[in-house]
N, C-alpha and C. Protein backbone atom coordinates (compact mmCIF):
# COMPACT_ATOMS: atom_id res chain seq x y z
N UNK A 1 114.64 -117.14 3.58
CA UNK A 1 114.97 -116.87 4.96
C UNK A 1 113.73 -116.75 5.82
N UNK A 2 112.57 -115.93 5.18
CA UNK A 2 111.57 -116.14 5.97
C UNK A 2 111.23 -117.30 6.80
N UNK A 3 111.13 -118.53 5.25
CA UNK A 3 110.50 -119.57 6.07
C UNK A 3 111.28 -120.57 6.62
N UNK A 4 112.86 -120.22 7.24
CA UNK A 4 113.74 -120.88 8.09
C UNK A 4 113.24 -120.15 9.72
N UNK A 5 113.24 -120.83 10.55
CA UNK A 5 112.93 -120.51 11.58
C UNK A 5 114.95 -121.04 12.66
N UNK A 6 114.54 -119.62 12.97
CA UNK A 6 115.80 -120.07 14.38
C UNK A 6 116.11 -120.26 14.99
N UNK A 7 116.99 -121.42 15.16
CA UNK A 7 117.15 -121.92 16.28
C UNK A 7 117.69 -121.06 16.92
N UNK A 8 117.42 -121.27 18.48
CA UNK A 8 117.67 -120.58 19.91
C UNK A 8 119.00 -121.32 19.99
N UNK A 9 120.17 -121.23 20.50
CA UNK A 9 121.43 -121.89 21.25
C UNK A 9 121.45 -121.78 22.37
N UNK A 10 121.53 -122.49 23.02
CA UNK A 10 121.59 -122.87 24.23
C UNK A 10 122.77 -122.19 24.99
N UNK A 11 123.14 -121.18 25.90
CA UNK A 11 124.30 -120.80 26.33
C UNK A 11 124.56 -120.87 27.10
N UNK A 12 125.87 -121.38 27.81
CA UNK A 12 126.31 -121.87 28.75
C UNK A 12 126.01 -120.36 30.09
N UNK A 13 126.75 -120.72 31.27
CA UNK A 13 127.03 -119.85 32.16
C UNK A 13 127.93 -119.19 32.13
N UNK A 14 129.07 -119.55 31.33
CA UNK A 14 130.73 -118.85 31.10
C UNK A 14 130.11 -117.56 30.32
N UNK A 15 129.32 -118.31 29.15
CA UNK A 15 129.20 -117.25 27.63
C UNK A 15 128.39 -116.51 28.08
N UNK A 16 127.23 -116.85 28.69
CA UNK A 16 126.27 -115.46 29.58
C UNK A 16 127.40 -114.59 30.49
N UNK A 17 128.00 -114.54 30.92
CA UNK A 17 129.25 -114.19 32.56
C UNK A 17 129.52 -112.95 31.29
N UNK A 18 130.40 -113.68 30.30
CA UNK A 18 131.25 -113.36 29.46
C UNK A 18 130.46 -112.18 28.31
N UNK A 19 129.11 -111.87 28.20
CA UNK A 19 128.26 -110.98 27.76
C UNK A 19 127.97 -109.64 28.69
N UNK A 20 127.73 -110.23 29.92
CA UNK A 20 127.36 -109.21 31.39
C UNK A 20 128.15 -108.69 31.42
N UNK A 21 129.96 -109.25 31.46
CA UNK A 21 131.35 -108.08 31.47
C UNK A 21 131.22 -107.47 30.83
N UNK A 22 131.15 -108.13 29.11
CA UNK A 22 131.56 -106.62 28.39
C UNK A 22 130.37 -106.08 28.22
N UNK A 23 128.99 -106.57 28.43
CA UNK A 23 128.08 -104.83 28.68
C UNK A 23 128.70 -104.02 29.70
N UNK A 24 128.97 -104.30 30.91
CA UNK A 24 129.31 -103.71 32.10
C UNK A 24 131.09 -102.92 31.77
N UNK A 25 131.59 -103.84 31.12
CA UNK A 25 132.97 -102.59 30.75
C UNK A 25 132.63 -101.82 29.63
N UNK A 26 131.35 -101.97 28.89
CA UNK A 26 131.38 -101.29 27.89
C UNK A 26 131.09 -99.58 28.36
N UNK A 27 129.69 -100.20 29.42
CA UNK A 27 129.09 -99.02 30.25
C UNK A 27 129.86 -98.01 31.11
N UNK A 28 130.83 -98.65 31.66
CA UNK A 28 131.77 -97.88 32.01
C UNK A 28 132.73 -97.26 31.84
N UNK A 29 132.99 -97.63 30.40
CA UNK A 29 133.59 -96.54 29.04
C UNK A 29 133.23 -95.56 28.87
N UNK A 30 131.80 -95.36 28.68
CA UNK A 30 130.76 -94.24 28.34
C UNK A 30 130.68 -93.20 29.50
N UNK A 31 130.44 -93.69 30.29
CA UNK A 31 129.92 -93.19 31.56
C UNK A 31 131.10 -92.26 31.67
N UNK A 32 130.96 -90.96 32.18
CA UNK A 32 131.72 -89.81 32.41
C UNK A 32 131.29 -89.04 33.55
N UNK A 33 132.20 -88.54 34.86
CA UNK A 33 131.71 -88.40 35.77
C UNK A 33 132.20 -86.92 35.91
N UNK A 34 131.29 -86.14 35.52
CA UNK A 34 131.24 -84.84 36.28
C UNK A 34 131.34 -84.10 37.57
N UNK A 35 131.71 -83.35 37.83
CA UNK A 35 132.52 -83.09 39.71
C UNK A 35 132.94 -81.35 39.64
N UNK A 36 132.72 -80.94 38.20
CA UNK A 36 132.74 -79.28 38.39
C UNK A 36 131.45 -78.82 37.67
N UNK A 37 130.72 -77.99 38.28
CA UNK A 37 129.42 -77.79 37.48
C UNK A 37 129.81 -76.01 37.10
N UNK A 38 128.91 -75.39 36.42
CA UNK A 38 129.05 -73.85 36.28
C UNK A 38 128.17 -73.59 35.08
N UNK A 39 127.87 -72.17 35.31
CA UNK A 39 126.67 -71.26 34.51
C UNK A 39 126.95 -71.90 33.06
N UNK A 40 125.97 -72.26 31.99
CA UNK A 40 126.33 -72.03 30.51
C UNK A 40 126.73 -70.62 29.85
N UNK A 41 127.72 -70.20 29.71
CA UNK A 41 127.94 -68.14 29.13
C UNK A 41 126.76 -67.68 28.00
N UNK A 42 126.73 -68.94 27.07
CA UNK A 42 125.92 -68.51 26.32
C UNK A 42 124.42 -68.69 26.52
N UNK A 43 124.23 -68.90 27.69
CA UNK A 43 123.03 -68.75 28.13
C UNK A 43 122.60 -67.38 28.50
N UNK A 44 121.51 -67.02 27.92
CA UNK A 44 121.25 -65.59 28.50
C UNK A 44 119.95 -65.43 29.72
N UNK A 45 119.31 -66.56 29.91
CA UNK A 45 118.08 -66.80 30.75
C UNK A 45 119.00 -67.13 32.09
N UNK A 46 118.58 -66.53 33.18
CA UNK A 46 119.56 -66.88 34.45
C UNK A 46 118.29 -68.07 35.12
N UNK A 47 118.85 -69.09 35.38
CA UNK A 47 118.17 -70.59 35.76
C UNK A 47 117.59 -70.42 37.28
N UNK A 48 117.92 -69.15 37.92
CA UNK A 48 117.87 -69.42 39.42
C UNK A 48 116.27 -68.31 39.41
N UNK A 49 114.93 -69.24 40.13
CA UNK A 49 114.13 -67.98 40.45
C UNK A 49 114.11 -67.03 41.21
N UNK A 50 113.83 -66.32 41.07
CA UNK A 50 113.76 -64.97 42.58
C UNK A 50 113.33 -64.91 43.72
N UNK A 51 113.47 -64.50 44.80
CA UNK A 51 112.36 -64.79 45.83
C UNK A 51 111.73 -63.79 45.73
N UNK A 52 110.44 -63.54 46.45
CA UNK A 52 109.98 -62.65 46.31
C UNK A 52 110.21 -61.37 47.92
N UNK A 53 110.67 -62.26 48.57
CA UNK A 53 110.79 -61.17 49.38
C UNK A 53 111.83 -60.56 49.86
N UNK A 54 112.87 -60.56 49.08
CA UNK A 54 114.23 -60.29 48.82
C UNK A 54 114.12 -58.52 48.64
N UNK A 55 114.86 -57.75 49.22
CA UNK A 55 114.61 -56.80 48.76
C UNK A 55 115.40 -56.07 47.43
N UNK A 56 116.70 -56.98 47.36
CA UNK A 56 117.45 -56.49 45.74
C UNK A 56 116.35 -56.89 44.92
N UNK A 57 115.54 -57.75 45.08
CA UNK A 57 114.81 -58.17 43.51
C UNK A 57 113.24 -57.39 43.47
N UNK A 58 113.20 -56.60 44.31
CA UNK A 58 111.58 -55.64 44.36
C UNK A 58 112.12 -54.50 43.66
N UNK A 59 113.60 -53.92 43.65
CA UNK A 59 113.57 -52.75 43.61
C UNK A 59 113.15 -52.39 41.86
N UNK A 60 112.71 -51.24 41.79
CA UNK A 60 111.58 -50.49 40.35
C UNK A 60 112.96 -50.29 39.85
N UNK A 61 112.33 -51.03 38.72
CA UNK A 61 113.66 -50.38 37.68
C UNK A 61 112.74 -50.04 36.41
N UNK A 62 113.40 -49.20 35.51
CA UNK A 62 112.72 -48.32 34.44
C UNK A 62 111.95 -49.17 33.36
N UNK A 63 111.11 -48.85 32.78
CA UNK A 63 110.36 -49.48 32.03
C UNK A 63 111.00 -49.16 30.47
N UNK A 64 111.14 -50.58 29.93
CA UNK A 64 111.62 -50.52 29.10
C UNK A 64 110.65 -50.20 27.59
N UNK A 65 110.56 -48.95 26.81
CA UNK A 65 109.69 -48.78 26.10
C UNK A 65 109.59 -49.85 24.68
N UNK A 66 110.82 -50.42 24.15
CA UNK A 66 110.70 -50.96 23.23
C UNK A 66 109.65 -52.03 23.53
N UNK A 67 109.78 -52.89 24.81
CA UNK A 67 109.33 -53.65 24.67
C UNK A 67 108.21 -53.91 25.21
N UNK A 68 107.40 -52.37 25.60
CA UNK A 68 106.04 -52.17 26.22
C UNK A 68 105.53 -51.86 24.86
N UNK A 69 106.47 -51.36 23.83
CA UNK A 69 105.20 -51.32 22.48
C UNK A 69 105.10 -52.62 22.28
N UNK A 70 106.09 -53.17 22.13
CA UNK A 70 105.71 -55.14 21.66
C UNK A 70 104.97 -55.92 21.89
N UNK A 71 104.60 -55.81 22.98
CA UNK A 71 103.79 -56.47 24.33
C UNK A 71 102.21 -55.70 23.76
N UNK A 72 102.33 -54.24 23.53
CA UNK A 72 100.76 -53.64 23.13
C UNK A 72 100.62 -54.19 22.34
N UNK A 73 101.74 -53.94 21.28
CA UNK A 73 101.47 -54.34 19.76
C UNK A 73 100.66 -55.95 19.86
N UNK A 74 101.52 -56.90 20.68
CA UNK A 74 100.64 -58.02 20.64
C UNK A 74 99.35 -58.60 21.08
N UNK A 75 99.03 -57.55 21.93
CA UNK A 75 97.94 -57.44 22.85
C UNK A 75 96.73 -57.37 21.69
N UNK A 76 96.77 -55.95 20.65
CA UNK A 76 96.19 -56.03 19.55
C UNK A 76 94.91 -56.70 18.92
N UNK A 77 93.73 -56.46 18.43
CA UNK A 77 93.33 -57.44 17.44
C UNK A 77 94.17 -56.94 15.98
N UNK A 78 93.89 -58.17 15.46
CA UNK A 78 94.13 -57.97 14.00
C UNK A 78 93.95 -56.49 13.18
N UNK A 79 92.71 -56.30 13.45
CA UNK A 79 91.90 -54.97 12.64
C UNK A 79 92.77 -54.26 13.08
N UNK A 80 93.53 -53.89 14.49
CA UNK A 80 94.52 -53.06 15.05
C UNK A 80 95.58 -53.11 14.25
N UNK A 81 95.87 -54.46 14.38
CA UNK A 81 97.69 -54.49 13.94
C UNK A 81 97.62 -54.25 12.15
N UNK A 82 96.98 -54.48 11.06
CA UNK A 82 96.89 -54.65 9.97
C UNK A 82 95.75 -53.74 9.15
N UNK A 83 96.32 -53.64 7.87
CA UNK A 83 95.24 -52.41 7.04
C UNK A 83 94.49 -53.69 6.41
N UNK A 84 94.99 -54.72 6.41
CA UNK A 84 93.82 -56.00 5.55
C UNK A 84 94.11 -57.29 5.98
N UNK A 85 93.29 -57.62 5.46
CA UNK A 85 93.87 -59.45 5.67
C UNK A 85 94.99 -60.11 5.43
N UNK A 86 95.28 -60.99 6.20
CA UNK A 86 96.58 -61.29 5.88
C UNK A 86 96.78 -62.44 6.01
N UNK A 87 95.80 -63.31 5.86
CA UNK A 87 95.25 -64.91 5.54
C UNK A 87 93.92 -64.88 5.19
N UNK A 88 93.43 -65.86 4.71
CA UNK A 88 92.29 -66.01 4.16
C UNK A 88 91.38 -66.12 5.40
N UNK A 89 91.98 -66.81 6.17
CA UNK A 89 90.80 -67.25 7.57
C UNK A 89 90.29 -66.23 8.37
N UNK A 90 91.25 -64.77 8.11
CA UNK A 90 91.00 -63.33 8.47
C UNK A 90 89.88 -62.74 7.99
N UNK A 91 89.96 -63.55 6.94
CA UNK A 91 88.68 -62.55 5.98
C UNK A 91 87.15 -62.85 6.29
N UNK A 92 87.14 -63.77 6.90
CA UNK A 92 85.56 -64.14 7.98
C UNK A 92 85.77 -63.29 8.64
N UNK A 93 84.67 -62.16 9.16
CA UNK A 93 84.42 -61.33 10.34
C UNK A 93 85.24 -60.20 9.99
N UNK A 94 86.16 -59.92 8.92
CA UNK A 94 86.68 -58.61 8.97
C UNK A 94 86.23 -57.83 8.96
N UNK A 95 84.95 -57.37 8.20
CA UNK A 95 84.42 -56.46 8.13
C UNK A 95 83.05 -56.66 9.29
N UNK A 96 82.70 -56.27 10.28
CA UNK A 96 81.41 -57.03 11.62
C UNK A 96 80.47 -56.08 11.22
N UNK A 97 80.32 -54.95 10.77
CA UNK A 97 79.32 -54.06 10.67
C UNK A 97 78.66 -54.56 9.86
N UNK A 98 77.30 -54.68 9.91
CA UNK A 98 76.43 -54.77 8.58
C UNK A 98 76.26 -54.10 7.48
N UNK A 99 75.75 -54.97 6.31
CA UNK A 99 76.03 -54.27 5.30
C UNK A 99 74.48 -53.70 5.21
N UNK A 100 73.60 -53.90 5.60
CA UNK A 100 72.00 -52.87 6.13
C UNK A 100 72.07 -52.52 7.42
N UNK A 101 71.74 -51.61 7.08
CA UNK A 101 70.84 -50.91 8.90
C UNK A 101 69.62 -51.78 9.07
N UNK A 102 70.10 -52.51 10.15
CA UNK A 102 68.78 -53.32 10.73
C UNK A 102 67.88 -52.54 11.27
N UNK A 103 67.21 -51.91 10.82
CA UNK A 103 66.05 -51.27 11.69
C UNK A 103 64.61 -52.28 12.19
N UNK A 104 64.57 -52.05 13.15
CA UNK A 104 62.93 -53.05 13.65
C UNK A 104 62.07 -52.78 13.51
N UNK A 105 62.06 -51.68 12.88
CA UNK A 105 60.52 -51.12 12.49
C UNK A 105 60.32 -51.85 11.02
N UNK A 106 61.41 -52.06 10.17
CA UNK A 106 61.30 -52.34 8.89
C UNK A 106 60.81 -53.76 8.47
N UNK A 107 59.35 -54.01 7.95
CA UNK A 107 58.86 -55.50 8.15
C UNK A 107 59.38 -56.55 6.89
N UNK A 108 59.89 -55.80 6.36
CA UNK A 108 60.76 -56.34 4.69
C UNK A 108 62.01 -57.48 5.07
N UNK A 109 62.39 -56.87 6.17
CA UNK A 109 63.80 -57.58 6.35
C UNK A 109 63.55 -58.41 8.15
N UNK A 110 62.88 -57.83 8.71
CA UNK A 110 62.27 -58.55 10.06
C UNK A 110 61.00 -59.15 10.06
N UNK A 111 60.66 -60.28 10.58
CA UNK A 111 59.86 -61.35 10.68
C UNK A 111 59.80 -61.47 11.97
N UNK A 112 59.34 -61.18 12.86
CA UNK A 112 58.93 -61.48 14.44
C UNK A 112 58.08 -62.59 14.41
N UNK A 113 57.52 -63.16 15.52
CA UNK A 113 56.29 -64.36 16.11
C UNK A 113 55.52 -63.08 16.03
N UNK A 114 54.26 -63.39 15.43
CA UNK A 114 53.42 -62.36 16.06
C UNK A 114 51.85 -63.18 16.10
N UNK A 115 51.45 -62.95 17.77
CA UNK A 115 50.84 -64.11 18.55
C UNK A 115 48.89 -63.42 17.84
N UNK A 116 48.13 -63.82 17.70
CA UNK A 116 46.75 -63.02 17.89
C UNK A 116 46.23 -63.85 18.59
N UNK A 117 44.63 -63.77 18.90
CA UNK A 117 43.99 -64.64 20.26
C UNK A 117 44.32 -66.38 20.12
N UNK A 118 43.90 -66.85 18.68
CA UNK A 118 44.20 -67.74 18.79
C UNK A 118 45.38 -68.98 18.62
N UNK A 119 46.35 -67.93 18.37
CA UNK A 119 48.31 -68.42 18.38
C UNK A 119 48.40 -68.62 19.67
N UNK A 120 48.07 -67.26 20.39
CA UNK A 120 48.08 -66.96 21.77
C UNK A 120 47.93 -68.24 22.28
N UNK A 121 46.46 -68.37 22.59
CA UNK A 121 45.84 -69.50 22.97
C UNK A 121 46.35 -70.80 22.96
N UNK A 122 46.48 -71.20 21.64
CA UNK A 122 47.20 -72.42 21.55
C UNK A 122 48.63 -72.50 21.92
N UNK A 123 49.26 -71.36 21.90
CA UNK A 123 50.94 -71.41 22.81
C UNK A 123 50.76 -71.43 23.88
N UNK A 124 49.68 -70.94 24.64
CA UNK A 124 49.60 -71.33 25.99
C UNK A 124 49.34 -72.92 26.25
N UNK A 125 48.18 -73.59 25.37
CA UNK A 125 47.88 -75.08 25.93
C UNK A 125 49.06 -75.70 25.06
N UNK A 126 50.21 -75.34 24.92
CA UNK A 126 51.43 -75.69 24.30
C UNK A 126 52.25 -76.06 25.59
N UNK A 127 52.27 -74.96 25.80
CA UNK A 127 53.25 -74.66 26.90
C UNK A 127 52.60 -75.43 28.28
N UNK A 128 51.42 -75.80 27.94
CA UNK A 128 51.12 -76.26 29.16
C UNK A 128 51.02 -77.92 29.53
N UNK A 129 51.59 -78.34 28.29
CA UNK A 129 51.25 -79.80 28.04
C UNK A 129 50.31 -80.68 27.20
N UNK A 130 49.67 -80.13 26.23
CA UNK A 130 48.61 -80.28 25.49
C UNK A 130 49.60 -81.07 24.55
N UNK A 131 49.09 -81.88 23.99
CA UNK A 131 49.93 -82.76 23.08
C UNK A 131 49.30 -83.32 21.86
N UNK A 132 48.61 -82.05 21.31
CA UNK A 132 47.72 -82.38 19.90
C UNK A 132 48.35 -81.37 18.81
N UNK A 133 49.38 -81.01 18.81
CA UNK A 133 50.26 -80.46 18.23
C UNK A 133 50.10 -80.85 16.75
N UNK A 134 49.61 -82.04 16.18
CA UNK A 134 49.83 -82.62 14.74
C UNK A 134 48.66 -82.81 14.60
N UNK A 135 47.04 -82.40 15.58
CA UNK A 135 46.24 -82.64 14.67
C UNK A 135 45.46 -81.46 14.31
């Protein structure tokens, strides 16, 4: 079947006419015309927005606590909401404190630049454009 190729038929104007109807009565089988609209019940989200300068929709109504903890609760970091990890990808950064006291006085664990006349010197004709850097 592949390597049969198909012929096209040639179709008259009747047999085209006669294709256009019955798409066109088919379409109009389907087609259903609505003319009463109304709320979904089981919808619980009301579709219409508020205005804002309405005065029924300003008035303070009570704060609902369940769902001001929910809202904290989600607000949360992790370390808040949980006693441990609770994926692996958590476990980067859980713990942020160091495990030494960085102190700067301590030269064991800190390494500063530390310049004398002639570091000095040469970071200055560094900085200034000197370009003998490699010899």
């Amino acid at each position: 079947m592949a390597g049969r190729q198909r012929e096209k038929t040639v179709t008259d104007e009747v047999h085209q006419n006669q294709i256009l109807r019955e798409l066109y009565l088919k379409e109009l089988r389907t087609q259903k015309l609505y003319t009463e609209y109304h709320v979904n019940p089981l919808r619980k989200v009301h579709p219409i927005t508020r205005k804002p300068m309405s005065w029924h929709d300003n008035l303070e109504e009570p704060a609902d606590a369940k769902f001001l903890n929910v809202i904290h609760h989600a607000a949360q970091g992790p370390r808040m909401k949980y006693p441990e990890t609770e994926t692996e990808s958590q476990e980067i950064g859980w713990d942020p404190e160091p495990l030494v006291n960085p102190e700067r006085q301590d030269n064991r664990l800190n390494h500063f630049k530390v310049y004398k006349d002639i570091t000095l010197y040469k970071a200055k004709m560094w900085s200034l454009g000197e370009d003998d850097r490699h010899k």
